[in-house]
Protein backbone atom coordinates (compact mmCIF):
# COMPACT_ATOMS: atom_id res chain seq x y z
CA UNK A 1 -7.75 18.73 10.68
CA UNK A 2 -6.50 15.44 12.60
CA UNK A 3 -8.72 12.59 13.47
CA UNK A 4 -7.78 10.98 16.19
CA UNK A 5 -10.67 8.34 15.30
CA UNK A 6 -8.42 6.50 12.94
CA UNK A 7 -6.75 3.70 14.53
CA UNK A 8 -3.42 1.43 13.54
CA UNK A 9 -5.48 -1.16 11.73
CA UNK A 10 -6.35 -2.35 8.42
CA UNK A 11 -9.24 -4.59 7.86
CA UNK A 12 -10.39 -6.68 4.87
CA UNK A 13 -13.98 -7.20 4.13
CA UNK A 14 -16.05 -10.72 3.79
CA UNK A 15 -17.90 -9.84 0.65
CA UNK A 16 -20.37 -7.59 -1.72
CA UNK A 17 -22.11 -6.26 1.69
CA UNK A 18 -21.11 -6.02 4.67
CA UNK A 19 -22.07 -8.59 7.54
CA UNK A 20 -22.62 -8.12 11.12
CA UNK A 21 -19.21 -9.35 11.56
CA UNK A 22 -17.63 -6.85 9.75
CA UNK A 23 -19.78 -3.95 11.05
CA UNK A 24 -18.59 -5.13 14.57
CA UNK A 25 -14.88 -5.35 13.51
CA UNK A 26 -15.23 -1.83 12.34
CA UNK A 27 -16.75 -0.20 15.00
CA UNK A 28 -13.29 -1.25 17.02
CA UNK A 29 -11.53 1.99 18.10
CA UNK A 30 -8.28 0.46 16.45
CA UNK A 31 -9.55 0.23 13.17
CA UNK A 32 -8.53 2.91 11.22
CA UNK A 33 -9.80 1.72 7.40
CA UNK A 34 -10.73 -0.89 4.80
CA UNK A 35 -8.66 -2.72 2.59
CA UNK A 36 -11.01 -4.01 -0.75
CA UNK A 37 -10.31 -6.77 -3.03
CA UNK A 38 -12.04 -8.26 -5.70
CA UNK A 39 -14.24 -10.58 -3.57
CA UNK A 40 -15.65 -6.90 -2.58
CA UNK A 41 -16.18 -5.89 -6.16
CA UNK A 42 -19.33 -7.22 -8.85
CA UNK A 43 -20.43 -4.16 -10.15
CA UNK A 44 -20.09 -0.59 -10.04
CA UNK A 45 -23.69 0.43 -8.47
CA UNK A 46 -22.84 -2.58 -5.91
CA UNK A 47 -19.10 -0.86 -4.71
CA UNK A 48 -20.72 2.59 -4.41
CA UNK A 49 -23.20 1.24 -2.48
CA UNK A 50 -20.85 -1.10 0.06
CA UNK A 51 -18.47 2.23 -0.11
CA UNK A 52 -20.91 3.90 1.52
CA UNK A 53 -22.25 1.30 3.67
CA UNK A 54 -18.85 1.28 5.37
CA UNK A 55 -18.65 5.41 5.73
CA UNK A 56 -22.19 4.44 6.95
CA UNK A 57 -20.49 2.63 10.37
CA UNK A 58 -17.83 4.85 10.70
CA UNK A 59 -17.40 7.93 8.48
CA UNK A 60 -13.89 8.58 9.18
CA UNK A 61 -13.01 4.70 7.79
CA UNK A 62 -10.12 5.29 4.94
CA UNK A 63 -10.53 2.82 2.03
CA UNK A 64 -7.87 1.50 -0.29
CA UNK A 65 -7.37 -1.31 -2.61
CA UNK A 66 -4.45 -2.93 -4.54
CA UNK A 67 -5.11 -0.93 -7.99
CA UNK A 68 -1.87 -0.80 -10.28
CA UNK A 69 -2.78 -2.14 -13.36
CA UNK A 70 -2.02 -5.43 -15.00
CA UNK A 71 -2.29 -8.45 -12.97
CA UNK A 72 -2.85 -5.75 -9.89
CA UNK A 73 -6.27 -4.54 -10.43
CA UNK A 74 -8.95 -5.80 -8.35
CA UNK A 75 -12.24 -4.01 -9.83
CA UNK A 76 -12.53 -4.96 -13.76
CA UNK A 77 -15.16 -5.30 -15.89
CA UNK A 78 -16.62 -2.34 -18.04
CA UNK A 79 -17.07 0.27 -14.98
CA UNK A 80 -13.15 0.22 -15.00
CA UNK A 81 -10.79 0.92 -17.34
CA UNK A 82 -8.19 -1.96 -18.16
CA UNK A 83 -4.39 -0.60 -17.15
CA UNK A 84 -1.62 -2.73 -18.50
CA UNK A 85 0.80 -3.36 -16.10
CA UNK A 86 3.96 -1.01 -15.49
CA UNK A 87 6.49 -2.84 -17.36
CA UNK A 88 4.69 -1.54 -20.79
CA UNK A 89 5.75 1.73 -19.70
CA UNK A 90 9.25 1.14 -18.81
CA UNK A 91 9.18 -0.73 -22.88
CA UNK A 92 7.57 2.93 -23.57
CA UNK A 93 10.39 4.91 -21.77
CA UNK A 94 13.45 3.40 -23.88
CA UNK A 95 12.12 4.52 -26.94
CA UNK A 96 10.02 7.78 -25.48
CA UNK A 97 10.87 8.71 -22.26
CA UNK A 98 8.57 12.14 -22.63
CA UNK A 99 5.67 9.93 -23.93
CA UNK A 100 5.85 7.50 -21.62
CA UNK A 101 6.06 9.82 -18.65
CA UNK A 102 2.82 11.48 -20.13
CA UNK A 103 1.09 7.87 -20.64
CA UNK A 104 1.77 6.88 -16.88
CA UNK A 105 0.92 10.08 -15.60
CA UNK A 106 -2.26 9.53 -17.57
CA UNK A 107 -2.79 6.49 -16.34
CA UNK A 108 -2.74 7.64 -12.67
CA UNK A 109 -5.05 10.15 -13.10
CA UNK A 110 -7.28 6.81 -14.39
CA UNK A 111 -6.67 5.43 -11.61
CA UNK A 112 -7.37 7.96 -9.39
CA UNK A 113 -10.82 9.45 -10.80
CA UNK A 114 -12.21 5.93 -11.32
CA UNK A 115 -11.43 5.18 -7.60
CA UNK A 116 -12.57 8.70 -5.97
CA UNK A 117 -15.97 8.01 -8.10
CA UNK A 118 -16.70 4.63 -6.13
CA UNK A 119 -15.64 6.21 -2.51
CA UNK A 120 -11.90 4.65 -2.48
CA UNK A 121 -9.99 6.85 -0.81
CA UNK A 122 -6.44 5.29 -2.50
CA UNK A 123 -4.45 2.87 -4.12
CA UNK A 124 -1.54 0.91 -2.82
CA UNK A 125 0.46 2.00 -5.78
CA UNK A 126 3.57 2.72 -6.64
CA UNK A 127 5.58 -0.08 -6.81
CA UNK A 128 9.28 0.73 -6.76
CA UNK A 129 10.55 -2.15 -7.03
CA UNK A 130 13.17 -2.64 -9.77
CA UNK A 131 12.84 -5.75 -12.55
CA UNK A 132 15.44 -8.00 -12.41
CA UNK A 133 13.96 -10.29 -14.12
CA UNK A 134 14.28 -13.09 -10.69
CA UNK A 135 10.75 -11.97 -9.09
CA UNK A 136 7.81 -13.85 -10.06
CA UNK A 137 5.73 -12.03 -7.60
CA UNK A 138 7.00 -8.14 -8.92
CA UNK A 139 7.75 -9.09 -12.35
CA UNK A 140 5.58 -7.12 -14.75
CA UNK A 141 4.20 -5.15 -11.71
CA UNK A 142 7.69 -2.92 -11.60
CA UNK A 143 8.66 -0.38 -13.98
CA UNK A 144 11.94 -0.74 -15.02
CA UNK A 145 15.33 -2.03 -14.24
CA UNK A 146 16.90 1.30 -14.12
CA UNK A 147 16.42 2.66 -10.36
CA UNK A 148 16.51 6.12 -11.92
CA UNK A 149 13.80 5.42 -14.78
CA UNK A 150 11.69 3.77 -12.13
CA UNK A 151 12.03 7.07 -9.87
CA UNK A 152 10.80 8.88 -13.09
CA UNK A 153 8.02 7.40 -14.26
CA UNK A 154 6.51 5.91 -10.87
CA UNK A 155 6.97 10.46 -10.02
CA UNK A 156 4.59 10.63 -12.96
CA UNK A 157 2.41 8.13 -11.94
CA UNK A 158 2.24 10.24 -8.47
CA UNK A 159 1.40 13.27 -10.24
CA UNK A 160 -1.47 11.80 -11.86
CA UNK A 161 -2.78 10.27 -8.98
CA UNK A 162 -2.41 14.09 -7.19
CA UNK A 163 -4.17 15.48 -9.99
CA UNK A 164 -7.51 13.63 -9.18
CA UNK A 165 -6.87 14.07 -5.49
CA UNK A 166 -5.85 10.59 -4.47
CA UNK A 167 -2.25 10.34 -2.40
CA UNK A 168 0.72 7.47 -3.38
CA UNK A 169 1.89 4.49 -1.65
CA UNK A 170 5.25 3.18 -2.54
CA UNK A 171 6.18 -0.25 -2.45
CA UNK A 172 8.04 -2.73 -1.35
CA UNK A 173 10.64 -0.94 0.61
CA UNK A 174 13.67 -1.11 0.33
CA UNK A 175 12.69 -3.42 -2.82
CA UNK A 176 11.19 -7.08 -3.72
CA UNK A 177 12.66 -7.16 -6.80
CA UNK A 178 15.52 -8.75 -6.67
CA UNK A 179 14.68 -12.12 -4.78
CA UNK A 180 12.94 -15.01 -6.44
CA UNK A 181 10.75 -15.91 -3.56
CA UNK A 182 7.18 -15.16 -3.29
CA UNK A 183 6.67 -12.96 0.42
CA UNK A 184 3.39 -13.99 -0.08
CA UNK A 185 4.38 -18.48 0.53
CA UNK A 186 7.69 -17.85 1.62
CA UNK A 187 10.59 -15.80 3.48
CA UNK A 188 12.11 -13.98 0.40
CA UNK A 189 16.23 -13.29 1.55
CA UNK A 190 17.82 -10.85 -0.27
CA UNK A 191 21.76 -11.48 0.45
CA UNK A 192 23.08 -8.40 -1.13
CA UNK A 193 24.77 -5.66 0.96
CA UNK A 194 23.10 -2.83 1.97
CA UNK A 195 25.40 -0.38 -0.13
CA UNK A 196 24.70 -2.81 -2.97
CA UNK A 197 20.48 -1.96 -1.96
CA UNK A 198 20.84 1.81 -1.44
CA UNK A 199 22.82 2.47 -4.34
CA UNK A 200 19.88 0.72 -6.63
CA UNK A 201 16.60 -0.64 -5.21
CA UNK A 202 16.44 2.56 -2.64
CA UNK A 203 16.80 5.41 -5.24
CA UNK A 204 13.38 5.77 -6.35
CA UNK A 205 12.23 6.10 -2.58
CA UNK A 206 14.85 8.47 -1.91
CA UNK A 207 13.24 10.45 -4.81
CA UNK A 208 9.66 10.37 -4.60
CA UNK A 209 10.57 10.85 -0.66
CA UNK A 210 11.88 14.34 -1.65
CA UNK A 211 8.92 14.77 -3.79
CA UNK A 212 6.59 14.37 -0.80
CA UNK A 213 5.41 10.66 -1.00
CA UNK A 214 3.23 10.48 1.97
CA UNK A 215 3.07 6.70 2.71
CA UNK A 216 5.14 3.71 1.87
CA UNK A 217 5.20 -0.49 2.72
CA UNK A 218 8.05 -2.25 3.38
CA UNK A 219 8.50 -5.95 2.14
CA UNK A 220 8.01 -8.83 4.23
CA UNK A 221 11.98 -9.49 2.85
CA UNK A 222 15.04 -10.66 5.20
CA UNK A 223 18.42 -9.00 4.57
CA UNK A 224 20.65 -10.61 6.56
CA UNK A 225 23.25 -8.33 5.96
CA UNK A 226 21.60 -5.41 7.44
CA UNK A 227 19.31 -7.43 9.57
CA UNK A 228 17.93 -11.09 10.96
CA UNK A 229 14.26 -9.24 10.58
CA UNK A 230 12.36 -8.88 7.40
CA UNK A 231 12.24 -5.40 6.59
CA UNK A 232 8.95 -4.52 7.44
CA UNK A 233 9.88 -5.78 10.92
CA UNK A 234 13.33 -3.91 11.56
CA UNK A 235 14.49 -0.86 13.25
CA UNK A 236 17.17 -1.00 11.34
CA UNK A 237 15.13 -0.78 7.71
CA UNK A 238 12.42 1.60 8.81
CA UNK A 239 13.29 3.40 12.22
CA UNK A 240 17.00 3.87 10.96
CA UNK A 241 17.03 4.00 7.47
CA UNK A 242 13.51 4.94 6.43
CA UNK A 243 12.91 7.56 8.60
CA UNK A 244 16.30 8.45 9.84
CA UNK A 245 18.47 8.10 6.92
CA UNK A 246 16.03 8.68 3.70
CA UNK A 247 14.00 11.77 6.39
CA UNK A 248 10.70 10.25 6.17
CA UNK A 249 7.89 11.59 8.14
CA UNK A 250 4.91 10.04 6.12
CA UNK A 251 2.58 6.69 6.89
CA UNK A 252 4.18 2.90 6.60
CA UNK A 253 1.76 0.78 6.62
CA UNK A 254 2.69 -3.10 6.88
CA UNK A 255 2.63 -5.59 4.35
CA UNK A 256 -0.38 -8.51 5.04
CA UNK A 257 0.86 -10.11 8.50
CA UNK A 258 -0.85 -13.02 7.23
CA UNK A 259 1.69 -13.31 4.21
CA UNK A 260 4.21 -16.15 5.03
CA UNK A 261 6.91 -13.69 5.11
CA UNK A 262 5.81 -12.23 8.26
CA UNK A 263 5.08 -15.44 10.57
CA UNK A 264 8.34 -15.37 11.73
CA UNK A 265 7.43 -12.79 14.09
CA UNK A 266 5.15 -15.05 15.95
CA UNK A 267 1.09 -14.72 15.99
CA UNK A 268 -0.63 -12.19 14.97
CA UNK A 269 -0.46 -9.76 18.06
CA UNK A 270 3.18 -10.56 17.87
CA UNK A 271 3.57 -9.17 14.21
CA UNK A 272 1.47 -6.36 15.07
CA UNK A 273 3.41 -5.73 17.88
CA UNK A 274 6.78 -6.24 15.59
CA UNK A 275 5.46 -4.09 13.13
CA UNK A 276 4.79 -0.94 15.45
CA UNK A 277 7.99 -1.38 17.08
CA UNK A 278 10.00 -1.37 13.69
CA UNK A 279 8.06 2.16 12.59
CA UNK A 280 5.06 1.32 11.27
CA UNK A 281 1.96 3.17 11.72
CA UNK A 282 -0.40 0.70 10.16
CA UNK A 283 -0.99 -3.20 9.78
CA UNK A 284 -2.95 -4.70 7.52
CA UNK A 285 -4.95 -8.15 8.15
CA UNK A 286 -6.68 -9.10 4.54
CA UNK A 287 -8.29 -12.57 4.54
CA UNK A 288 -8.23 -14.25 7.93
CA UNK A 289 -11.07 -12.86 9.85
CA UNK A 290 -10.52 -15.28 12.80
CA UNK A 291 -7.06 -13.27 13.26
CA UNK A 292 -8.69 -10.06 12.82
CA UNK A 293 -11.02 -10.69 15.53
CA UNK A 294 -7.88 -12.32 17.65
CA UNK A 295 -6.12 -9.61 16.90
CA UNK A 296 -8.68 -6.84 17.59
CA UNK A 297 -9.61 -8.84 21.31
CA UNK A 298 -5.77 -8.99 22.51
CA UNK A 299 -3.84 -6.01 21.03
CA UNK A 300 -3.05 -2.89 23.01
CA UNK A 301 -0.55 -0.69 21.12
CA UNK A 302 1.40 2.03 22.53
CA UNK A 303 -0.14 5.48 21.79
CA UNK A 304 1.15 6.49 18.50
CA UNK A 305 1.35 10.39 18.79
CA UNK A 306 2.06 10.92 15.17
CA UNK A 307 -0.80 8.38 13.40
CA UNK A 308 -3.61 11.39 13.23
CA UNK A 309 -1.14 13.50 11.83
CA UNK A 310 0.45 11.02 9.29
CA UNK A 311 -3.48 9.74 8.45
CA UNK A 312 -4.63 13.55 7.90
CA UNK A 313 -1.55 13.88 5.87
CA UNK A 314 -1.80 11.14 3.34
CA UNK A 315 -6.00 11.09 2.78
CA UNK A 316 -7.27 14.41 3.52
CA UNK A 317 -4.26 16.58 2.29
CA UNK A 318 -4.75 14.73 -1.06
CA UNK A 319 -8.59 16.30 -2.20
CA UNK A 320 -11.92 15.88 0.10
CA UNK A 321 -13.76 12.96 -1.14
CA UNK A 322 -16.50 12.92 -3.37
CA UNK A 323 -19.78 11.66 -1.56
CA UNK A 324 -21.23 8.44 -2.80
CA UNK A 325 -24.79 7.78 -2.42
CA UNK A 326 -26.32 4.89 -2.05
CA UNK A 327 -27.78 3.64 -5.85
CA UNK A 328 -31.73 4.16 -5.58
């Protein structure tokens, strides 16, 4: 069942608890979840308990977190299991292609039951980015160099997330890998044609696609070949090619529009505004609360008919959640 509830926003968090800031923020009808980081996390009794504070304000709130492994893993300590990052499976793969896919699989079904058990509804993970060696930012985070070995182990890494009830995000489309700038400081621009891009960076989100990956996030990358726009603002990237081209029906969410690559678009109603227009059905805001609460006071997007849908799709169609009570 649909709930319209969910809104096109993305929120970060101040800290271990929530304040009366942040319980205002998420009572706004166009906040549709929670985006956690490790400023959210100390222990595991603590992110149970904030977990359910924030199902607390709104119960239909979706919450995710950057959780990949390696230098990608916001909750640590001993409540969490340490994943290595993706690379060491790709090393895996070249000698033991069946073992690794069984390792990754594994270690998305980690991922996955240690998240449901704290009330995180997901995990920004797959990347799909490809390693070629010139991103600082991917690096170790990406899988392989091979588009195809990428498409097969990141499908195992699905599976294992599916297993445990927890749905995929793929990222960066239509790939981060190959530019040396950080999105994060800087405009990446990726100057390669875009046969040269679908014939490599785009074939493990054609695949998983097929498979029935229900969300994705472009990269705040320019292509000027294809387009002026970074990718995560362009018709062209996600209206055309994402959902025209490549057939898919499922979530986008946007990168951070308070990541460098994304000021181009203006302030922060204008990148939400950008975003939406491009495809997207969701923006994320992570650190700046001043431009969450700009952003929440001045925004007015255009009904989205399909966002209930594509939010039902990707959280509920996954497993119900496990309820999280508060520690005594």
């Amino acid at each position: 069942m649909t709930d319209p509830s969910r809104g096109p926003v993305m929120l970060g968090i101040e800290g271990l608890e929530l304040t009366d800031a942040d319980r205002t923020r998420l009572t706004h009808p166009l906040v549709g979840g929670v985006i956690l980081f490790a400023r959210n996390f100390a222990s595991s009794a603590q992110l149970r308990a904030l977990s359910h504070a924030i199902r607390d304000v709104r119960p239909s709130l979706v919450i995710g977190v950057d959780h990949e492994g390696g230098r990608v893993q916001r909750f640590r300590r001993d409540e969490f299991t340490h994943l290595p990052p993706m690379r060491t499976f790709g090393k895996h793969w070249d000698d033991d292609p069946d073992a690794a896919g069984e390792a990754v699989e594994e270690c998305g079904a980690i991922i996955a039951r240690e998240l449901r058990a704290h009330g995180v509804d997901f995990s920004f993970t797959p990347v799909l980015d490809l390693d070629y060696g010139a991103s600082g930012v991917i690096g170790d985070r990406a899988f392989h160099s091979d588009p195809v070995v990428v498409a097969d182990l990141a499908s195992c890494l699905v599976r294992g997330l599916a297993s445990e009830g927890v749905a995929a995000v793929g990222k960066h489309f239509p790939g981060h890998g190959y530019v040396a700038a950080d999105s994060h400081v800087d405009t990446p621009i990726d100057t390669r044609s875009l046969g040269d891009v679908l014939r490599n960076d785009v074939v493990p989100f054609a695949a998983l696609i097929q498979q029935g990956l229900t969300a994705i996030m472009p990269a705040h990358v320019v292509y000027p070949a294809v387009d002026a726009k970074p990718a995560g603002f362009s018709r062209i990237w996600i209206a055309d090619i994402l959902r025209g081209r490549l057939g898919f029906d499922g979530l986008v969410f946007s990168d951070d529009l308070e990541m460098a690559g994304a000021h181009s678009a203006g302030d922060i109603v204008a990148r939400a505004e950008a975003a939406l227009d491009a495809g997207c059905d969701v923006v994320l805001v992570c650190n700046d609360f001043g431009a969450m609460d700009d952003l929440l006071a001045r925004w007015t997007p255009p009904t989205q008919p399909a966002l209930a849908r594509r939010w039902a799709t990707m959280v509920a169609g996954a497993a119900p959640r496990i309820a999280v009570t508060t520690p005594a």
